[in-house]
C-alpha atoms as a PDB file:
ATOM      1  CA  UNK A   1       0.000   0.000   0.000  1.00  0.00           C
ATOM      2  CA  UNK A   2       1.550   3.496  -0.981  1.00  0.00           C
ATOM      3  CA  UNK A   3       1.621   6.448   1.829  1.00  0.00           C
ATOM      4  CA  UNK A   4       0.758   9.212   0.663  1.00  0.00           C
ATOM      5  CA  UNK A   5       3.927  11.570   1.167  1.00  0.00           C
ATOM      6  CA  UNK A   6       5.732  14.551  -0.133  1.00  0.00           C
ATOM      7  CA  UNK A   7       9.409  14.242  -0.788  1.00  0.00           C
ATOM      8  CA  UNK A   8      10.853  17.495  -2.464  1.00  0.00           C
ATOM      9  CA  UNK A   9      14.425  17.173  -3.747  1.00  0.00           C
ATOM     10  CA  UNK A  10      16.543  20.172  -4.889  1.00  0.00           C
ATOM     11  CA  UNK A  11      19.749  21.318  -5.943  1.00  0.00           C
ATOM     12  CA  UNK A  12      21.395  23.236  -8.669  1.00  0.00           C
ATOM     13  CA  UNK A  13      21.975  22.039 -12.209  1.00  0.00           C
ATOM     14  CA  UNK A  14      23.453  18.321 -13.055  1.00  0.00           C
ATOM     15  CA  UNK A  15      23.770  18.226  -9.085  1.00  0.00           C
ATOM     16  CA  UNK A  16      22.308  14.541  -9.074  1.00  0.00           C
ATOM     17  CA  UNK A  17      18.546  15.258  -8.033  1.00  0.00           C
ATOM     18  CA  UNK A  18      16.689  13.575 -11.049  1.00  0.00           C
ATOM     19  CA  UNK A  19      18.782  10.329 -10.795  1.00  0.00           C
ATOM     20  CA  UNK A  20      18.084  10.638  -7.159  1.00  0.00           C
ATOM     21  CA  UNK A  21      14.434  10.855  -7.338  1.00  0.00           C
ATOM     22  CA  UNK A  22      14.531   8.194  -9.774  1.00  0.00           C
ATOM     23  CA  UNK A  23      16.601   5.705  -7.113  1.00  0.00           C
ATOM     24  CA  UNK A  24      14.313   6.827  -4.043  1.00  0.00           C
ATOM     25  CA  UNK A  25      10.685   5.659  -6.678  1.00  0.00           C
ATOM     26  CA  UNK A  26      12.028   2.553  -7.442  1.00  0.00           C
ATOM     27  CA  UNK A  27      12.556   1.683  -4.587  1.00  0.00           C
ATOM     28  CA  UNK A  28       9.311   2.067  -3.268  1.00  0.00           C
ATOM     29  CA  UNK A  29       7.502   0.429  -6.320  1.00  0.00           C
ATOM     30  CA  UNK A  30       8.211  -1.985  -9.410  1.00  0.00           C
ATOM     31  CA  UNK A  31       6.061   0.585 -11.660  1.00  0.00           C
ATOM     32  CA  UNK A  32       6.586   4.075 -10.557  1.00  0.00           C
ATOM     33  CA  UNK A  33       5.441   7.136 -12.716  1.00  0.00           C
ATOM     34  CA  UNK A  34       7.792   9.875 -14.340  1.00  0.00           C
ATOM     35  CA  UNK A  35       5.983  12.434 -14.785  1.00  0.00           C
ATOM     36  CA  UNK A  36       7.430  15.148 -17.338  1.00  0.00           C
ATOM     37  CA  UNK A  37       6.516  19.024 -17.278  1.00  0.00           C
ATOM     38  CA  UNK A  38       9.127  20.139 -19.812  1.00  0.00           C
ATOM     39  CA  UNK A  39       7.480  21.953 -23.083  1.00  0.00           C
ATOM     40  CA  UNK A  40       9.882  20.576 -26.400  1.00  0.00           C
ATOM     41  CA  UNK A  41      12.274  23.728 -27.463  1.00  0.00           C
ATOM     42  CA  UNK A  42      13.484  22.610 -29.917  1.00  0.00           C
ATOM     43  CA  UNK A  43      15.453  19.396 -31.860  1.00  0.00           C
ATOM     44  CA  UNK A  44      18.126  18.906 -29.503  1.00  0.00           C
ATOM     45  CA  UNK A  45      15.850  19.338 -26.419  1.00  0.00           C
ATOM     46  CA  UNK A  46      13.094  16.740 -28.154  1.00  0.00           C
ATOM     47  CA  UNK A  47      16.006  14.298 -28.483  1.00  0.00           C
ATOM     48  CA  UNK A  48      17.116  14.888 -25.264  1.00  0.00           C
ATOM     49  CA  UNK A  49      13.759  14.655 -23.769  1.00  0.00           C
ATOM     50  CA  UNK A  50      13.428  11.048 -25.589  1.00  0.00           C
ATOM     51  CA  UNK A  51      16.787   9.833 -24.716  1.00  0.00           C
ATOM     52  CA  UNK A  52      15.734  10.006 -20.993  1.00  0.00           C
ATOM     53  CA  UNK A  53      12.738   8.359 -21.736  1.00  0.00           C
ATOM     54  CA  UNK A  54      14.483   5.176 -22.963  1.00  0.00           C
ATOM     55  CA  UNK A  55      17.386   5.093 -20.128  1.00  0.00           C
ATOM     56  CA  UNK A  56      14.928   5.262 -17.582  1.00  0.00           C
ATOM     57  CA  UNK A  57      13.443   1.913 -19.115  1.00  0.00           C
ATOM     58  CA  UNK A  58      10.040   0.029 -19.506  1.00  0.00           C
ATOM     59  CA  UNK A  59       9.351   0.067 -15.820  1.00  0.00           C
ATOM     60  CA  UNK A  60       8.233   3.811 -15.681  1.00  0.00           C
ATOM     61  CA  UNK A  61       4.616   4.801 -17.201  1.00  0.00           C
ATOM     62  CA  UNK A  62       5.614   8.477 -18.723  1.00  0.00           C
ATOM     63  CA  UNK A  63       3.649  11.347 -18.381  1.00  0.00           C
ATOM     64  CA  UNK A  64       3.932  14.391 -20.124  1.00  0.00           C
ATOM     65  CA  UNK A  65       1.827  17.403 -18.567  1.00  0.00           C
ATOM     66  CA  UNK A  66       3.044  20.808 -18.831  1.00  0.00           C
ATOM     67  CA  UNK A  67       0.948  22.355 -16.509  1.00  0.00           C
ATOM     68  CA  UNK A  68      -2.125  21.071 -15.091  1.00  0.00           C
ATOM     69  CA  UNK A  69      -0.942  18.139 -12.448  1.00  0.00           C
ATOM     70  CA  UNK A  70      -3.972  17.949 -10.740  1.00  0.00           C
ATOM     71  CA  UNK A  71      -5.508  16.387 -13.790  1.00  0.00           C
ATOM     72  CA  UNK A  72      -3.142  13.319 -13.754  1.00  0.00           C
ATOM     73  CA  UNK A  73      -4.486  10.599 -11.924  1.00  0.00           C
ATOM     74  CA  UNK A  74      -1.414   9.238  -9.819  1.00  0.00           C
ATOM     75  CA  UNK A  75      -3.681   7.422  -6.918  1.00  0.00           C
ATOM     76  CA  UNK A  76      -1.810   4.799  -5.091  1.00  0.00           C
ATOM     77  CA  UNK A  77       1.084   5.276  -7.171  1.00  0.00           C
ATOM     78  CA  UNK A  78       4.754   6.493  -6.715  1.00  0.00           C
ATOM     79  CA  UNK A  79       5.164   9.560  -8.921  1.00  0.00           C
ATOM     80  CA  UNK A  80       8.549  11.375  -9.694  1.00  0.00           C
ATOM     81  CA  UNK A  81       7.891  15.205 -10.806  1.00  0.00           C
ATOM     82  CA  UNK A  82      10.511  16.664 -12.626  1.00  0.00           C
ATOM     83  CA  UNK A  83      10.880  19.063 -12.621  1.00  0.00           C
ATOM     84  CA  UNK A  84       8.975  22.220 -10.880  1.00  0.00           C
ATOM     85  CA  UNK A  85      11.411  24.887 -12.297  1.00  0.00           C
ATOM     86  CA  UNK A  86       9.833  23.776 -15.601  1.00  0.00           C
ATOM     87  CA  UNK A  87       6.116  23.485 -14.400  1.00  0.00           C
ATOM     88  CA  UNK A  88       6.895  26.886 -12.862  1.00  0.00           C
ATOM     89  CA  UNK A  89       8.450  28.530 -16.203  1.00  0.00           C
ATOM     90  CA  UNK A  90       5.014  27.297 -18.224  1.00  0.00           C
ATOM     91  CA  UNK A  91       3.281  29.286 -15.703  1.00  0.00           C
ATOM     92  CA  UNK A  92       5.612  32.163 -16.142  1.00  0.00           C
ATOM     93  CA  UNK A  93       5.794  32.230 -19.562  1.00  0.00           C
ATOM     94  CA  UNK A  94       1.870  32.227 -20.317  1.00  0.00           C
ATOM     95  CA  UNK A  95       1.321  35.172 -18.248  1.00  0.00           C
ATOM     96  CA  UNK A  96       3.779  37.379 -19.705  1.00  0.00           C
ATOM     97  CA  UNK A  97       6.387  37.002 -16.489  1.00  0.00           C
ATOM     98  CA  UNK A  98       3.475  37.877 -13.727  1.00  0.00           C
ATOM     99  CA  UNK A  99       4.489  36.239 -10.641  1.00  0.00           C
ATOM    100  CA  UNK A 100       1.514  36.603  -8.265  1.00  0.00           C
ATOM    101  CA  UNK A 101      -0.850  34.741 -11.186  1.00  0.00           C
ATOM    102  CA  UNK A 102       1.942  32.592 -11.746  1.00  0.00           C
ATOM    103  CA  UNK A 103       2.598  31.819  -7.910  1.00  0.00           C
ATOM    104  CA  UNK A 104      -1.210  31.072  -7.050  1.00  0.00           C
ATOM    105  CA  UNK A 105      -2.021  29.322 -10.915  1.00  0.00           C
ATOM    106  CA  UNK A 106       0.627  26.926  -9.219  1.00  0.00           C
ATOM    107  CA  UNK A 107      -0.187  26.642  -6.043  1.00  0.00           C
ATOM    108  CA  UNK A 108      -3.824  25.936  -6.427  1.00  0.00           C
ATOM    109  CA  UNK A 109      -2.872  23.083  -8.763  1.00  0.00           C
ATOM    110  CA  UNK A 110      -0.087  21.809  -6.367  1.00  0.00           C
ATOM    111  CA  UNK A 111      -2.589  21.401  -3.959  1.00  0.00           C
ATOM    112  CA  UNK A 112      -5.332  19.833  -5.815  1.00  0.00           C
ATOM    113  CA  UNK A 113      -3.029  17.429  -6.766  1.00  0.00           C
ATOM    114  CA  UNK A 114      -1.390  16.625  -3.351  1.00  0.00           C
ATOM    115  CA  UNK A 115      -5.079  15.559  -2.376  1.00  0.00           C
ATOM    116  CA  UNK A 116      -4.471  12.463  -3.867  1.00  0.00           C
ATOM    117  CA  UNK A 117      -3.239   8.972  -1.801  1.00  0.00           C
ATOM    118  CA  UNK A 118       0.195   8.771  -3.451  1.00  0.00           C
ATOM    119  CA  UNK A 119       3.957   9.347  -3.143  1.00  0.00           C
ATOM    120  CA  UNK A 120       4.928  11.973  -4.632  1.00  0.00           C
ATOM    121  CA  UNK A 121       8.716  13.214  -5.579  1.00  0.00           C
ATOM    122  CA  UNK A 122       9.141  16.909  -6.438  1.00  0.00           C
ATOM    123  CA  UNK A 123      12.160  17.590  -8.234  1.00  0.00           C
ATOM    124  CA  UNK A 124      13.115  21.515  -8.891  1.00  0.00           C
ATOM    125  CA  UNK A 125      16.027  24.037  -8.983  1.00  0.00           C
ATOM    126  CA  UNK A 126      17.537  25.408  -6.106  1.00  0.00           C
ATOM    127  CA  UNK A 127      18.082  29.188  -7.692  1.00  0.00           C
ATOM    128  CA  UNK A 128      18.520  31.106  -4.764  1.00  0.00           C
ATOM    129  CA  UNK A 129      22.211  29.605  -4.434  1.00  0.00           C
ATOM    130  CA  UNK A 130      23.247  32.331  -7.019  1.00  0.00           C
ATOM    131  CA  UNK A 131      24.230  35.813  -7.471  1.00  0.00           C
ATOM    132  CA  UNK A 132      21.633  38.482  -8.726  1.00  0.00           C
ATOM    133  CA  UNK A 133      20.778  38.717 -12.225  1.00  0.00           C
ATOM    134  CA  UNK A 134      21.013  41.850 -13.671  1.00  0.00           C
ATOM    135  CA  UNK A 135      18.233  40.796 -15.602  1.00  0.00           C
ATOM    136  CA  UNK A 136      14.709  41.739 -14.455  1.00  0.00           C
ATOM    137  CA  UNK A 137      13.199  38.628 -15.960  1.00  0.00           C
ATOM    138  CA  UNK A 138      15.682  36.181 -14.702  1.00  0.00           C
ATOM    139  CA  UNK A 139      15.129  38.223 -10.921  1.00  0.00           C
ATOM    140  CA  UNK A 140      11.482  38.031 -11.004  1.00  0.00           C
ATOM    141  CA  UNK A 141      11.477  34.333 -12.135  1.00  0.00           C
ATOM    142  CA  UNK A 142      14.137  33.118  -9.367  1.00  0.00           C
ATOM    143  CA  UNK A 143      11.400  35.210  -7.061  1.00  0.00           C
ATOM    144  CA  UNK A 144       8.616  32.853  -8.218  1.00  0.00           C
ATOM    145  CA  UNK A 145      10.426  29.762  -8.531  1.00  0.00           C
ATOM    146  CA  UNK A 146      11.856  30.357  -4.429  1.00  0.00           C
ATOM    147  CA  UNK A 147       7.994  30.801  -3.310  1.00  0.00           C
ATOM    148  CA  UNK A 148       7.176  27.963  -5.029  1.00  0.00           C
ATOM    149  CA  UNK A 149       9.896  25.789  -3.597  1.00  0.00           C
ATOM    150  CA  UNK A 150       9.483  27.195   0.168  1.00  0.00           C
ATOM    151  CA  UNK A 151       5.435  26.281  -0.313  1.00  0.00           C
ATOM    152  CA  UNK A 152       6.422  22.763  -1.589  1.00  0.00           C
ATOM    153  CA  UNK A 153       8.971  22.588   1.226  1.00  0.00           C
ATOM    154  CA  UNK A 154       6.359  23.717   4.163  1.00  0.00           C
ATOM    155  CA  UNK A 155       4.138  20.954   2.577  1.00  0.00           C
ATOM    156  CA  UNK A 156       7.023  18.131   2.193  1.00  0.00           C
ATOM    157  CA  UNK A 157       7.775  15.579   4.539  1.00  0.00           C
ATOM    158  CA  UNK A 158      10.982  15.089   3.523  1.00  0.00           C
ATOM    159  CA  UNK A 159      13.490  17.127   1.728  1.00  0.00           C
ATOM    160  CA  UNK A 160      16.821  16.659   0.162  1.00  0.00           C
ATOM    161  CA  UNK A 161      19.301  19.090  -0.805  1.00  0.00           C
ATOM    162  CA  UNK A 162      21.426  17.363  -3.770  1.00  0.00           C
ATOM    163  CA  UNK A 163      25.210  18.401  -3.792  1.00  0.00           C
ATOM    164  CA  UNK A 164      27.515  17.310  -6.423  1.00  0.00           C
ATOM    165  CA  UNK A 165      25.369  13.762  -6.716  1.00  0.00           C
ATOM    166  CA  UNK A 166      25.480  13.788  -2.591  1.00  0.00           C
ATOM    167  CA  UNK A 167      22.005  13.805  -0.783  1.00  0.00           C
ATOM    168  CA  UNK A 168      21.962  16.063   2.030  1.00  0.00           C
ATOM    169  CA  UNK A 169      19.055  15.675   4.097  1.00  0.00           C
ATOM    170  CA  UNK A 170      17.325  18.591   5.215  1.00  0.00           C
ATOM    171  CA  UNK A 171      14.049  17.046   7.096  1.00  0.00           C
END
């Protein structure tokens, strides 16, 4: 029987977490789901995208929802989402860089789907490990991406900071 539980898992670029999240499902079922929120860029990204796919191998049902989770029936089930910088950046994007509709268009569906009797493993981008972008874009979306991850994290029962492929455990 799955527990329903919130496991968020963050870290800067290539620092491990996916791989991690990956290791921590399958190890708490045979048939976990991956559950994708990246939009496809472009060629290289779209291979990318389906090169992870395949090494992740048969065992994983894929999911590809870019941003409404709470529509993806993951009952009883141990689901990996990676990644929230990406859900967060759909958000961003569609309202023209407006964090306060971005902010509660994602928390309202984080919520909704956190209702559901599963496992679920957050993967997103620790940001706020950086300098300050001169940019105002790249400032305002390290702003929404930080509330997001300090809501998940309030709501998670564990977390795990990733450092160079090392788990750190926060909680």
């Amino acid at each position: 029987m799955i527990t329903k539980k919130i496991i968020l898992i963050t870290g800067g670029q290539r620092s491990g977490k996916s791989i991690y999240a990956q290791k921590i499902a399958l190890s708490l079922s045979a048939n976990p789901i991956y559950l994708a929120t990246s939009a496809v860029w472009d060629e290289e990204h779209r291979q990318r995208i389906e090169r992870h796919k395949r090494d992740r191998g048969t065992e994983w049902t894929n999911i590809e929802e870019l941003k409404d989770l709470q529509n993806v029936d993951v009952t009883n089930r141990v689901v990996v989402i990676d990644c929230v910088t990406l859900w967060s950046t759909n958000f961003f994007s569609e309202t023209n860089g407006d964090v306060d509709l971005s902010l509660a268009a994602i928390t309202e569906r984080f919520e909704a789907f956190t209702q559901q009797n599963a496992t679920f493993i957050f993967v997103t981008n620790e940001l706020g490990l950086g300098g300050t972008s001169t940019n105002d874009l790249q400032r305002r979306f390290n702003d929404l991406l930080g509330w997001v991850n300090q809501h998940i994290a309030r709501c998670a029962d564990e977390m795990v900071l990733m450092v160079s492929g090392i788990p750190v455990y926060i909680k």
